[in-house]
PDB file of N, CA and C in Angstrom:
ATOM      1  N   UNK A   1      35.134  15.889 -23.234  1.00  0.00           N
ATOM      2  CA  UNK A   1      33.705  15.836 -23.491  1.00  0.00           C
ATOM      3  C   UNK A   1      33.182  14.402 -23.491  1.00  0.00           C
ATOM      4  N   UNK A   2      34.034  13.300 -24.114  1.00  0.00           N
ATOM      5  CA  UNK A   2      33.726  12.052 -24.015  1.00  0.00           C
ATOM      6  C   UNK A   2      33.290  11.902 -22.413  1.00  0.00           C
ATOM      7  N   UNK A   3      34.414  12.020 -21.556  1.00  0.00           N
ATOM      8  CA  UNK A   3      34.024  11.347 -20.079  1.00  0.00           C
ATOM      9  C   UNK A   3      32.565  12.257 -19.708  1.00  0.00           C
ATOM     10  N   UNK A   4      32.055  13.164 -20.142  1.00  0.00           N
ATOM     11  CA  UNK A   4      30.838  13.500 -19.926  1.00  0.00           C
ATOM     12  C   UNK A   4      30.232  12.943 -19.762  1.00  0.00           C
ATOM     13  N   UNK A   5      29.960  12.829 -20.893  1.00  0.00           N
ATOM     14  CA  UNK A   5      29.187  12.269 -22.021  1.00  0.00           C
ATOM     15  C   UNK A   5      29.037  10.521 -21.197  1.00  0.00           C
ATOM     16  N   UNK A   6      30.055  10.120 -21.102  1.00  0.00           N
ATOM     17  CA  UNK A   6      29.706   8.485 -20.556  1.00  0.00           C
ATOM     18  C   UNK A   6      29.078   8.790 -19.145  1.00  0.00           C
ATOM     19  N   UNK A   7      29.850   9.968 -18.616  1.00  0.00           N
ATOM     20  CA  UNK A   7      29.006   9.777 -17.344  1.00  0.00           C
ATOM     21  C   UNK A   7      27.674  10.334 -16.861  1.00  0.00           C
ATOM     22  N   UNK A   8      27.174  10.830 -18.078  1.00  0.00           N
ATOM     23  CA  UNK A   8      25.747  11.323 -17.928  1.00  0.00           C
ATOM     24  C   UNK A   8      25.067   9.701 -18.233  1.00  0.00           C
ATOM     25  N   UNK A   9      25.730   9.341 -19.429  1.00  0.00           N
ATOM     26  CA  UNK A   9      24.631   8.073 -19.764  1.00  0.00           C
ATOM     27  C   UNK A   9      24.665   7.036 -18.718  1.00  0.00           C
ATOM     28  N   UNK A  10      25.737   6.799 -17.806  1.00  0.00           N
ATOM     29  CA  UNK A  10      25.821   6.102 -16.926  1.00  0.00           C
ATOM     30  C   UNK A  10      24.791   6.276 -15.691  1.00  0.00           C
ATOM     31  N   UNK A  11      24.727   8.024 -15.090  1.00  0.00           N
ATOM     32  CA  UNK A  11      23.468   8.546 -14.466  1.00  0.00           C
ATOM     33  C   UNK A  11      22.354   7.690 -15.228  1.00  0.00           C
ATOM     34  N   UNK A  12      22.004   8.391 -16.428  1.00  0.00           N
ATOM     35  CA  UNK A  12      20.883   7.895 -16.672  1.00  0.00           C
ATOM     36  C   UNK A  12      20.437   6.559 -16.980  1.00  0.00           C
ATOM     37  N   UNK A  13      21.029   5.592 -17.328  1.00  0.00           N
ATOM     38  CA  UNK A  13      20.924   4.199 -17.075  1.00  0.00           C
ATOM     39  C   UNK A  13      20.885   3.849 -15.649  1.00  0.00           C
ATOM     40  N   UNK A  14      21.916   4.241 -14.318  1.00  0.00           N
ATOM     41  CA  UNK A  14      21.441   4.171 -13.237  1.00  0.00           C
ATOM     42  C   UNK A  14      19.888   4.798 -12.825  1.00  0.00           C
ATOM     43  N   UNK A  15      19.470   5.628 -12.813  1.00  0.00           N
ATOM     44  CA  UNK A  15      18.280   5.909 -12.956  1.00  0.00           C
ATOM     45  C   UNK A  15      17.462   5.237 -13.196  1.00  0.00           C
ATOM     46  N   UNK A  16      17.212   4.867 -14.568  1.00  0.00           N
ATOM     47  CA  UNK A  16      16.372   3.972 -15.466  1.00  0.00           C
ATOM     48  C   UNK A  16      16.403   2.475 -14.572  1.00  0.00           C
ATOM     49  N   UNK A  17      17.563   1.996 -14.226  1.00  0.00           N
ATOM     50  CA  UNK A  17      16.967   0.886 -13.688  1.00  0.00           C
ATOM     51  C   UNK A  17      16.450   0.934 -12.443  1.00  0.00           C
ATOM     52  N   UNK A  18      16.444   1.568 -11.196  1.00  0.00           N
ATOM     53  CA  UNK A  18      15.434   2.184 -10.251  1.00  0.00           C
ATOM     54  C   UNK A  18      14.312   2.276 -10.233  1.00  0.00           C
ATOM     55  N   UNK A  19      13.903   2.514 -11.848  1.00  0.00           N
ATOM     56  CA  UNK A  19      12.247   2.558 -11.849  1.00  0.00           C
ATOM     57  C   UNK A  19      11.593   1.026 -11.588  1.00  0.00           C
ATOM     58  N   UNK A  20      12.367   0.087 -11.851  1.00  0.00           N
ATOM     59  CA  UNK A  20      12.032  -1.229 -11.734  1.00  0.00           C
ATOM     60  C   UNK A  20      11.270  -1.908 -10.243  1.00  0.00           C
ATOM     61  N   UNK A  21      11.893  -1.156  -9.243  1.00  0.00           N
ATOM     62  CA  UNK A  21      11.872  -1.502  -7.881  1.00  0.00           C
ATOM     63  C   UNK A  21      10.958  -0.614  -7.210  1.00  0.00           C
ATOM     64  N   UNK A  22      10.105   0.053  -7.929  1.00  0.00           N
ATOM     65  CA  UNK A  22       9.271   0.808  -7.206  1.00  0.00           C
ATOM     66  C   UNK A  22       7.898  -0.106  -6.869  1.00  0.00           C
ATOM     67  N   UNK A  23       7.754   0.041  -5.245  1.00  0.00           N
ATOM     68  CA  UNK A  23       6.504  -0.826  -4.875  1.00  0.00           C
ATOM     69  C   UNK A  23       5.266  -0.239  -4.859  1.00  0.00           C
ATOM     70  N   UNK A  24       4.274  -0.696  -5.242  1.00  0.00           N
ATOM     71  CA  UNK A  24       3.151   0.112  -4.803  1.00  0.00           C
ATOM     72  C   UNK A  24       1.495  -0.710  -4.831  1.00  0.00           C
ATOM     73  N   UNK A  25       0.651   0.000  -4.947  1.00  0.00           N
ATOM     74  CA  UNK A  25      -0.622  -0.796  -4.931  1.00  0.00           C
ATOM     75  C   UNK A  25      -1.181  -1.345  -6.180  1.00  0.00           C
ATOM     76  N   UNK A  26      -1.411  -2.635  -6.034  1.00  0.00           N
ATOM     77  CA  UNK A  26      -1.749  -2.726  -7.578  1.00  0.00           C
ATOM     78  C   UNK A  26      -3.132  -3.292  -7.815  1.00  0.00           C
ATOM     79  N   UNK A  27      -4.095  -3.469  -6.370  1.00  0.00           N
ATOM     80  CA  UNK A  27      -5.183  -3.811  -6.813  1.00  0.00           C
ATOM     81  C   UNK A  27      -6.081  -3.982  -5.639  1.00  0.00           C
ATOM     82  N   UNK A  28      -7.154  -3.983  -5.779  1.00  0.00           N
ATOM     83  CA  UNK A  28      -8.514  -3.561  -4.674  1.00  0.00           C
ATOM     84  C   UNK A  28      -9.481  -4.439  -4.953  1.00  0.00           C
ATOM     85  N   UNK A  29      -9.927  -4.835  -3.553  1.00  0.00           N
ATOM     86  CA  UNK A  29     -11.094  -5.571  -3.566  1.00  0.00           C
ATOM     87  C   UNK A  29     -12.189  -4.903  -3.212  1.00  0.00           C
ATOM     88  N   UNK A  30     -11.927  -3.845  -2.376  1.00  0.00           N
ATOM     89  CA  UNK A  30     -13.114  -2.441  -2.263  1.00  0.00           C
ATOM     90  C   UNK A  30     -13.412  -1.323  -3.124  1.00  0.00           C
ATOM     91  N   UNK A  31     -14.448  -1.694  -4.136  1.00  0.00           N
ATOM     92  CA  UNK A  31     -13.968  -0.412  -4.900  1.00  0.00           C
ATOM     93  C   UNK A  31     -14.576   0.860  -4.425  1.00  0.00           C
ATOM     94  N   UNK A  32     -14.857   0.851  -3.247  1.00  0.00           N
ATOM     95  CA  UNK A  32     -15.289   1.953  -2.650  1.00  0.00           C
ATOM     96  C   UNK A  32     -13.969   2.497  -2.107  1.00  0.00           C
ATOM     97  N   UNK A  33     -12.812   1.887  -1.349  1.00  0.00           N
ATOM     98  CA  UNK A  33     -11.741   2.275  -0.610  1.00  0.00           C
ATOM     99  C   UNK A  33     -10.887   2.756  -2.150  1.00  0.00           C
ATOM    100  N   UNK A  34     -10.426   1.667  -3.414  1.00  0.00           N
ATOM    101  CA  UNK A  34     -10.205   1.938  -4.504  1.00  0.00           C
ATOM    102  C   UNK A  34     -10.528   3.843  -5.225  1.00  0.00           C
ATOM    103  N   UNK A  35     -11.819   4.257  -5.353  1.00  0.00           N
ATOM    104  CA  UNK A  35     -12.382   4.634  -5.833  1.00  0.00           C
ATOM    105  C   UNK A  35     -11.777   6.125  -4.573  1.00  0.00           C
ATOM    106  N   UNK A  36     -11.705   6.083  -3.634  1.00  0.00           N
ATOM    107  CA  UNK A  36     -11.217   7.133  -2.608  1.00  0.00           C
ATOM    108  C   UNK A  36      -9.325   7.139  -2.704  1.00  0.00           C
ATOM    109  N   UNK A  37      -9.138   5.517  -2.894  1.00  0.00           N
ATOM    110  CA  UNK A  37      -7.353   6.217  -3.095  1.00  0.00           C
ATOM    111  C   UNK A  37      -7.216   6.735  -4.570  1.00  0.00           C
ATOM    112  N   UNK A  38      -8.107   6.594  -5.408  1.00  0.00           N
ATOM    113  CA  UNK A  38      -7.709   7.278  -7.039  1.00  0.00           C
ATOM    114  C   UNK A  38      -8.050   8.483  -7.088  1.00  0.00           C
ATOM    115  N   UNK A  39      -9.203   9.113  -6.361  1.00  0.00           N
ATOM    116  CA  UNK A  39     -10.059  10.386  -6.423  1.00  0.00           C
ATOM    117  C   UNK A  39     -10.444  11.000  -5.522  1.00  0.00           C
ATOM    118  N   UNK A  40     -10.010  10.718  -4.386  1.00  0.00           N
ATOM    119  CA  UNK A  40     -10.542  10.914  -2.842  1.00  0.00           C
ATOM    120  C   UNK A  40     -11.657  11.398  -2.646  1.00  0.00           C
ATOM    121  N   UNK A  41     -12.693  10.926  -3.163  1.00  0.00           N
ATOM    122  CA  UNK A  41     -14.144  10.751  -3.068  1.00  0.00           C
ATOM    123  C   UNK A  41     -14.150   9.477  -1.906  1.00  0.00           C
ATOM    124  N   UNK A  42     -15.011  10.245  -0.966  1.00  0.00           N
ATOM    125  CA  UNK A  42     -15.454   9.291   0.544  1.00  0.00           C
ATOM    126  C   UNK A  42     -17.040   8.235  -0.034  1.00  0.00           C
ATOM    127  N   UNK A  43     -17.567   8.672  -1.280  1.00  0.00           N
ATOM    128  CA  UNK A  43     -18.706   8.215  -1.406  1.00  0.00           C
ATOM    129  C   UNK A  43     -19.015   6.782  -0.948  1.00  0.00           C
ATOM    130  N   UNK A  44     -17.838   5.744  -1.105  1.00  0.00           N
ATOM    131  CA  UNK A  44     -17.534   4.457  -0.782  1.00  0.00           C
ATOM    132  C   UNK A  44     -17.142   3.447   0.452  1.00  0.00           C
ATOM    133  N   UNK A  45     -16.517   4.721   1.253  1.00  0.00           N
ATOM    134  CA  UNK A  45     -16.415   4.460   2.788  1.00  0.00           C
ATOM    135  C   UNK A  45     -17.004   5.095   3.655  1.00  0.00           C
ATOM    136  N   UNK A  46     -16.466   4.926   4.944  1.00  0.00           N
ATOM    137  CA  UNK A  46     -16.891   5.839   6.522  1.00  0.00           C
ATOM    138  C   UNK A  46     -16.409   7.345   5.775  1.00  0.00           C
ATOM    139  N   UNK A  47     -16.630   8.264   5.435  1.00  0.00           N
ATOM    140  CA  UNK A  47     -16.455   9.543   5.663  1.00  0.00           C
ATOM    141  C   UNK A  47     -15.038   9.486   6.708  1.00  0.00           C
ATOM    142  N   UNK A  48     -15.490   9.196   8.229  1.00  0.00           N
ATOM    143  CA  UNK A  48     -15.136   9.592   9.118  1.00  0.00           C
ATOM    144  C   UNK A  48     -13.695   9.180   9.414  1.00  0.00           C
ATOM    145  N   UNK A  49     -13.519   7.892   8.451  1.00  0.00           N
ATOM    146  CA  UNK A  49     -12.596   7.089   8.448  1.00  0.00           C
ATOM    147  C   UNK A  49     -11.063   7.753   7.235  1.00  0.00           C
ATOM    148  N   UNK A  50     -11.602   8.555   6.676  1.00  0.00           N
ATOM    149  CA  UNK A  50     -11.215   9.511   5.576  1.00  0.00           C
ATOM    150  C   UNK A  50      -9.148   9.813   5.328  1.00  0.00           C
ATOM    151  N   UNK A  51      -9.124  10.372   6.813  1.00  0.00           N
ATOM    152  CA  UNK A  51      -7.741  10.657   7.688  1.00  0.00           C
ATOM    153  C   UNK A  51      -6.779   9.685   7.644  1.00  0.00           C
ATOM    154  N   UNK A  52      -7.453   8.573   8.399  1.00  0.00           N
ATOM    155  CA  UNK A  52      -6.811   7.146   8.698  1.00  0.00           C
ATOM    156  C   UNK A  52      -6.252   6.506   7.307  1.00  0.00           C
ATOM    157  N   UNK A  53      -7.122   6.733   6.488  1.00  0.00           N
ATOM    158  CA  UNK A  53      -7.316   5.883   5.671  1.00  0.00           C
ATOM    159  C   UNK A  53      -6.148   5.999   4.629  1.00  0.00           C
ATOM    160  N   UNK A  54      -6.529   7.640   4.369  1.00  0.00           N
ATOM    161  CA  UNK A  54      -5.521   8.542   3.307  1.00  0.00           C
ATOM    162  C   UNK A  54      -3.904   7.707   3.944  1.00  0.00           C
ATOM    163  N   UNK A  55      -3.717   7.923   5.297  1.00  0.00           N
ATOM    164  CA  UNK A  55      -2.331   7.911   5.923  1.00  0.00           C
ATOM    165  C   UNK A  55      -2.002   6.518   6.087  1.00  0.00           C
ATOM    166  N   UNK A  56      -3.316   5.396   6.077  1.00  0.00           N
ATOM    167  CA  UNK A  56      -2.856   3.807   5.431  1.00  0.00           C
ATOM    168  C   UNK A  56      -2.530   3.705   3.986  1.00  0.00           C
ATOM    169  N   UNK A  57      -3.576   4.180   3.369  1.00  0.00           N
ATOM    170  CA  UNK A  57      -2.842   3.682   2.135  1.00  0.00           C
ATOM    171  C   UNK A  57      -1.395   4.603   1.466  1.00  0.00           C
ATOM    172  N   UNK A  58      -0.793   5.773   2.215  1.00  0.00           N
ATOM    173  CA  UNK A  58       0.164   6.158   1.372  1.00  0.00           C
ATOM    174  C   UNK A  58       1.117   5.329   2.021  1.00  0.00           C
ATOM    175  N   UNK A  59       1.176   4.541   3.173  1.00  0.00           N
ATOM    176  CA  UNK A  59       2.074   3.918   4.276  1.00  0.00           C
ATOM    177  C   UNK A  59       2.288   2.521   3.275  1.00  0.00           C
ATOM    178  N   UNK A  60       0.522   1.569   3.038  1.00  0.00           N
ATOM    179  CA  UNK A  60       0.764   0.700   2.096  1.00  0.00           C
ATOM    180  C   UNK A  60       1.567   0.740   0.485  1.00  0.00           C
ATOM    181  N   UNK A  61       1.242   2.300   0.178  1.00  0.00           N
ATOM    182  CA  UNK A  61       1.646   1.987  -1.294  1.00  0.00           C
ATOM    183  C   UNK A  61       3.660   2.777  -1.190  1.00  0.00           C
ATOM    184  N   UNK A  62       4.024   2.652  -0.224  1.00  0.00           N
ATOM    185  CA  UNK A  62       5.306   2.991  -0.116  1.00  0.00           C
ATOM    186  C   UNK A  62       6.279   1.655   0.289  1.00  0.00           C
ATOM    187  N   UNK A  63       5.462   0.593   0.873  1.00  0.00           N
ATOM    188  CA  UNK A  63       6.080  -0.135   1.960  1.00  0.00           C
ATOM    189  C   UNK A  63       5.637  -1.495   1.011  1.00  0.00           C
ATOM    190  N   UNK A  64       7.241  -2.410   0.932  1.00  0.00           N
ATOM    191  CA  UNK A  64       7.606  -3.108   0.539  1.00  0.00           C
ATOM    192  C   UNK A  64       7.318  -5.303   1.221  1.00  0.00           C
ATOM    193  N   UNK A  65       7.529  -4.530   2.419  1.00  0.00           N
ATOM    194  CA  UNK A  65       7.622  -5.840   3.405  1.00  0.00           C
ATOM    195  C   UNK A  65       6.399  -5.267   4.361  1.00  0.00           C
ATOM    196  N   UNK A  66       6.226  -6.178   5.341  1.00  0.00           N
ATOM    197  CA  UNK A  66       5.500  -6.011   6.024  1.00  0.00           C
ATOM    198  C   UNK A  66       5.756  -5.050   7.388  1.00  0.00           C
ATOM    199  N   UNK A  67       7.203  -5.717   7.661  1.00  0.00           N
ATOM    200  CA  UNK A  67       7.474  -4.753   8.885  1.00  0.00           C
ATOM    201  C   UNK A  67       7.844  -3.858   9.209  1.00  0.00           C
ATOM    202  N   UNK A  68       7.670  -2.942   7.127  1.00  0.00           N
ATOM    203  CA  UNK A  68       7.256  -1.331   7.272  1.00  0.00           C
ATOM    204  C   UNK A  68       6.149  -0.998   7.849  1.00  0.00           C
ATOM    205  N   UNK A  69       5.083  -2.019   7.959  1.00  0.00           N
ATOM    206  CA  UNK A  69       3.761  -1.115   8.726  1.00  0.00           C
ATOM    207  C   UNK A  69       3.578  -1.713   9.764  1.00  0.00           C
ATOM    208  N   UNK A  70       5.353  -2.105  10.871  1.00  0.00           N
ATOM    209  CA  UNK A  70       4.628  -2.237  12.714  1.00  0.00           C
ATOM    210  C   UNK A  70       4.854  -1.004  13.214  1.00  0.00           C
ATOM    211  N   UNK A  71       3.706   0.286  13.052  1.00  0.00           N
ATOM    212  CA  UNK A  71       3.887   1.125  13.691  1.00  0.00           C
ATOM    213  C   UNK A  71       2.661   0.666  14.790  1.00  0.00           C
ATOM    214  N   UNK A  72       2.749   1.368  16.496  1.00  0.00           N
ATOM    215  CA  UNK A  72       1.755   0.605  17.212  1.00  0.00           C
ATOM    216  C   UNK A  72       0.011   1.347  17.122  1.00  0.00           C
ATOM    217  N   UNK A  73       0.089   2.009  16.348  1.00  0.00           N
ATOM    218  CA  UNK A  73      -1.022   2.244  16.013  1.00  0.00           C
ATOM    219  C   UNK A  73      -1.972   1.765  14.487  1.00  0.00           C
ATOM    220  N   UNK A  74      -0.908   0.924  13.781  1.00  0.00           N
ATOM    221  CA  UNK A  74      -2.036   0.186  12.849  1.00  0.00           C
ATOM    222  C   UNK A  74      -1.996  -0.735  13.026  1.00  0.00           C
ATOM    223  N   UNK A  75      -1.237  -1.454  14.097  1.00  0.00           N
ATOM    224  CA  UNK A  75      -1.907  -3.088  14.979  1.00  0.00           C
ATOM    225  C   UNK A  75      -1.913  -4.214  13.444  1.00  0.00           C
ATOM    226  N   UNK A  76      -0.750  -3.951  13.080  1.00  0.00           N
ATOM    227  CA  UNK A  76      -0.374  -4.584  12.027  1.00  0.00           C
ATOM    228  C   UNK A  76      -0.704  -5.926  12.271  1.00  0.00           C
ATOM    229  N   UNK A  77      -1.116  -7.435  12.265  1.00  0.00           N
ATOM    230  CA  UNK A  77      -0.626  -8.784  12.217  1.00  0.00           C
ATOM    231  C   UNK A  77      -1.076  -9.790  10.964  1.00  0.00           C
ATOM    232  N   UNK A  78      -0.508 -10.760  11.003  1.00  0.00           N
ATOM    233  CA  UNK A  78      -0.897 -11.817  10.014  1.00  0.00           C
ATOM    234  C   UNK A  78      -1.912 -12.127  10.407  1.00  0.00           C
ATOM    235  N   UNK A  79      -3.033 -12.759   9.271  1.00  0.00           N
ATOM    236  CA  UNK A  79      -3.918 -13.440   9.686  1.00  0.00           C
ATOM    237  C   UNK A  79      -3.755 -14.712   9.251  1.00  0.00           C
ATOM    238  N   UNK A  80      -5.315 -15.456   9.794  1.00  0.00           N
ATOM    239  CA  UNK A  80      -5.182 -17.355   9.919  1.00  0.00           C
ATOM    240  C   UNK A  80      -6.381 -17.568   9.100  1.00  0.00           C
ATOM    241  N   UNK A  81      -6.164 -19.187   8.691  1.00  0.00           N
ATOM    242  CA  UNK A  81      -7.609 -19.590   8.522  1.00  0.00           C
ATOM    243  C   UNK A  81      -7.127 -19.351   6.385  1.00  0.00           C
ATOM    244  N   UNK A  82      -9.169 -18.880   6.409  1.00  0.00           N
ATOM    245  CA  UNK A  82      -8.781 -19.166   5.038  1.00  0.00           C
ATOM    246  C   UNK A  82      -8.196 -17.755   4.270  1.00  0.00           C
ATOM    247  N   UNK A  83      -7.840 -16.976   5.148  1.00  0.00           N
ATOM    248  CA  UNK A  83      -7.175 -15.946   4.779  1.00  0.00           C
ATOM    249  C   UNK A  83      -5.516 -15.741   5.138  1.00  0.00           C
ATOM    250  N   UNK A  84      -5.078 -17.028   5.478  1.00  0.00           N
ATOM    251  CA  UNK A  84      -3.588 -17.596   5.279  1.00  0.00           C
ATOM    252  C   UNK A  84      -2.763 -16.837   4.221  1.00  0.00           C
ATOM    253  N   UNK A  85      -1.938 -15.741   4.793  1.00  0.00           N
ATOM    254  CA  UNK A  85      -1.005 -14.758   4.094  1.00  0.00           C
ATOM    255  C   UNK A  85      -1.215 -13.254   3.629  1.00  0.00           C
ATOM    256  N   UNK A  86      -2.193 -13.307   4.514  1.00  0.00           N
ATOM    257  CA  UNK A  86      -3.184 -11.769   4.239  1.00  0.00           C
ATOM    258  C   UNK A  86      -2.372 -11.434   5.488  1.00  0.00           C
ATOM    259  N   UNK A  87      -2.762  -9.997   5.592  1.00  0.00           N
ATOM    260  CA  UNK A  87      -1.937  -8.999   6.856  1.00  0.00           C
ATOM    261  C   UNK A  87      -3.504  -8.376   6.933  1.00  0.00           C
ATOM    262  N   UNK A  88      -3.439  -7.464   8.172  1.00  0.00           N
ATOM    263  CA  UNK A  88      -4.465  -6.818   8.532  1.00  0.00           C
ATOM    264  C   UNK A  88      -3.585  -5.406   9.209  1.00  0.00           C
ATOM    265  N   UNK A  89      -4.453  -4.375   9.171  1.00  0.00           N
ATOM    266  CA  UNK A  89      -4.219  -3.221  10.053  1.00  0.00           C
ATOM    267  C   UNK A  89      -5.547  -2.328  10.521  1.00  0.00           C
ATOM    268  N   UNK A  90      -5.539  -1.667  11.341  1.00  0.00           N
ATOM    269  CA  UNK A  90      -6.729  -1.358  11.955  1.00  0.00           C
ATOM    270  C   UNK A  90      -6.882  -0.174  11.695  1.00  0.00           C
ATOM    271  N   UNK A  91      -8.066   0.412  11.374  1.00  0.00           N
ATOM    272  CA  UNK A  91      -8.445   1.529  11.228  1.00  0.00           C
ATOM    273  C   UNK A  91      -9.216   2.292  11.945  1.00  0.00           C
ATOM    274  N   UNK A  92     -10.320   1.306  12.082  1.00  0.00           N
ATOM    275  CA  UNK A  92     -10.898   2.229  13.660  1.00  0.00           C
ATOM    276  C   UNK A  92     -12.218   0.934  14.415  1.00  0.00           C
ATOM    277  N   UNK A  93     -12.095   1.082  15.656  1.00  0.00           N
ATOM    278  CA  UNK A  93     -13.555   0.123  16.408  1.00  0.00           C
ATOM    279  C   UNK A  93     -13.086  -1.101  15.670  1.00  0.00           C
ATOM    280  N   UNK A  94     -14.079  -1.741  15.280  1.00  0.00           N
ATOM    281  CA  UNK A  94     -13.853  -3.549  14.259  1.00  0.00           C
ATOM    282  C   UNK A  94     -13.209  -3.138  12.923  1.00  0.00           C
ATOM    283  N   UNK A  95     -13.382  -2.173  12.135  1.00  0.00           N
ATOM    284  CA  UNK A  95     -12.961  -1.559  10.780  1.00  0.00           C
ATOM    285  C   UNK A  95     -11.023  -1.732  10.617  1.00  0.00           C
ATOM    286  N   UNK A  96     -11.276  -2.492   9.621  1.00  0.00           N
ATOM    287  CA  UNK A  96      -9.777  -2.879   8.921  1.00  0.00           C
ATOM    288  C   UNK A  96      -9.535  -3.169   7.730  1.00  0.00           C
ATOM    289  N   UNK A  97      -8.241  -2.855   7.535  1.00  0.00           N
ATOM    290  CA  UNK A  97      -7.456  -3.256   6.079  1.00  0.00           C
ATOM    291  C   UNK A  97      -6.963  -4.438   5.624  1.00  0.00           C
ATOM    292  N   UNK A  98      -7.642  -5.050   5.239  1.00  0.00           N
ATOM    293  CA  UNK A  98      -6.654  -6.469   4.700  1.00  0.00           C
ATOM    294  C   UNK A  98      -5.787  -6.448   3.271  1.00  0.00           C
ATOM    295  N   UNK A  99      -4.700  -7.162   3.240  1.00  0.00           N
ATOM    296  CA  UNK A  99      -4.096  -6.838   1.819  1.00  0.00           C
ATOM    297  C   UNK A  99      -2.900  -7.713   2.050  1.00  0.00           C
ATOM    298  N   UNK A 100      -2.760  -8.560   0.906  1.00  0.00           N
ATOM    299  CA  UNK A 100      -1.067  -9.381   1.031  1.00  0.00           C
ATOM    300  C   UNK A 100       0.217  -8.530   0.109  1.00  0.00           C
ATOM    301  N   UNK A 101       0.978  -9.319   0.402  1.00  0.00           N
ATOM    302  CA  UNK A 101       2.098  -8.959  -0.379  1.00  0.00           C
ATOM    303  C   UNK A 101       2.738  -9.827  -1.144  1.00  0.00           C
ATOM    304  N   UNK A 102       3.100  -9.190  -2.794  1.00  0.00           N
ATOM    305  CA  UNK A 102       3.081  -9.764  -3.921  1.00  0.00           C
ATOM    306  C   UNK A 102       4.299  -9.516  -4.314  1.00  0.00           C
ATOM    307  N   UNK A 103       5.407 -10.063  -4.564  1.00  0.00           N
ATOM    308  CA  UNK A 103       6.710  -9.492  -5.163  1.00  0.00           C
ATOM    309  C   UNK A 103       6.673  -8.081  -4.694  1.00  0.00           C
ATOM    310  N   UNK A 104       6.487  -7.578  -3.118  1.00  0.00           N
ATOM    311  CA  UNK A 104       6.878  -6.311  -2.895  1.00  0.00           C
ATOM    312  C   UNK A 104       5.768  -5.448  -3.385  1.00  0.00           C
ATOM    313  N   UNK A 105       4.645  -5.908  -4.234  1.00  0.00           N
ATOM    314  CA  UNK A 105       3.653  -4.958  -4.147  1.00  0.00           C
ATOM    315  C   UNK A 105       2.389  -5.361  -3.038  1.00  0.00           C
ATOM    316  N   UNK A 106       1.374  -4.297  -3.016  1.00  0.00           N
ATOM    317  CA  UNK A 106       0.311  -4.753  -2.173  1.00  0.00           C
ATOM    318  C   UNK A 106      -0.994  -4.925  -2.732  1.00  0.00           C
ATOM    319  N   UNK A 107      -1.821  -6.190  -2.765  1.00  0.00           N
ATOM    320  CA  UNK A 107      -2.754  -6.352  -3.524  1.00  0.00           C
ATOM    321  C   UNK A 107      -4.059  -6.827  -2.844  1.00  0.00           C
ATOM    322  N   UNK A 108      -5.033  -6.955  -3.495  1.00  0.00           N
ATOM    323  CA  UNK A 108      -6.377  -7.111  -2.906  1.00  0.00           C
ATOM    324  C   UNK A 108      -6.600  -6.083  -1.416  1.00  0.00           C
ATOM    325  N   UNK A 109      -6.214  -5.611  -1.660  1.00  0.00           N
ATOM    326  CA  UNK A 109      -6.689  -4.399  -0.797  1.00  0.00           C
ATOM    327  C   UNK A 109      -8.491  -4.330  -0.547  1.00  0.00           C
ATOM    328  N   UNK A 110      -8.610  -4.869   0.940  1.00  0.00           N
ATOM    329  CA  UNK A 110      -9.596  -4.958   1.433  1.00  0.00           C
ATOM    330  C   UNK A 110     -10.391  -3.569   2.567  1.00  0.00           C
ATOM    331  N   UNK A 111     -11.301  -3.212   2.811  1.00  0.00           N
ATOM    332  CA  UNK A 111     -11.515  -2.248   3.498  1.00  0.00           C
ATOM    333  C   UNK A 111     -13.366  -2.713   4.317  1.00  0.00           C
ATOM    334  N   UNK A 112     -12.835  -3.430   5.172  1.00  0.00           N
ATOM    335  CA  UNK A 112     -14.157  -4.077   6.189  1.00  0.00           C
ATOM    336  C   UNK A 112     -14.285  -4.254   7.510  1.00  0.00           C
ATOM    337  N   UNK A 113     -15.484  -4.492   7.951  1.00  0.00           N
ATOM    338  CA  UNK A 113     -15.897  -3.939   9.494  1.00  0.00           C
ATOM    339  C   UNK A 113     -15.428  -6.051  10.224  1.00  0.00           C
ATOM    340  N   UNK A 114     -14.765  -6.526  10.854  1.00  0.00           N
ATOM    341  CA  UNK A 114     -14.662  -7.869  11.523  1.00  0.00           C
ATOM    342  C   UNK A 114     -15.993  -8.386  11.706  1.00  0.00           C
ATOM    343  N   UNK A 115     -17.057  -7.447  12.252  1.00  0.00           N
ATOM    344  CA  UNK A 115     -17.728  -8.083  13.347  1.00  0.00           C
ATOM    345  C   UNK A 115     -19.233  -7.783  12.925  1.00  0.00           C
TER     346      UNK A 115
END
């Protein structure tokens, strides 16, 4: 019963420290895009953009590094200038995501038209 017993607590201490490394979103500069990933209320964005959007941010709040999101349809790249360490991905026409990466999380989460 002892070796159980150690090896359940061993599970569960393995476990427990796992929760540590979980990445995810930790903050928004749109609180309209914000306000749609907490409640999926469109009131704040394109409506139309709704789809895309849902399937960026579960991509962002899973993905650690960046070159989880070079798939060739969110036209992932770094940007320049005074937005030096920001990433971008595209959502639709000029409409994009900006957001850096923070110890593995993703923050300032941006949701704006380029042009």
């Amino acid at each position: 019963m002892v070796i159980i017993q150690s090896e359940i607590i061993k599970f569960i201490v393995s476990c427990s420290d796992t929760r540590y490394y979980i990445n995810m979103i930790i903050s928004f500069r749109h609180k309209g895009l914000e306000t749609f990933y907490r409640t999926g209320s469109t009131r704040g964005i394109q409506a139309k953009h709704a789809v895309k959007l849902n399937r960026l941010l579960a991509s962002l709040d899973a993905a650690s590094l960046p070159k989880e999101l070079s798939y060739p349809g969110y036209k992932l790249h770094s940007l320049q200038g005074t937005l030096k360490g920001y990433w971008s991905v595209w959502v639709s026409g000029h409409w994009r995501l900006t957001f850096r990466f923070v110890h593995g999380d993703v923050e300032l989460i941006d949701y704006l038209d380029y042009h």
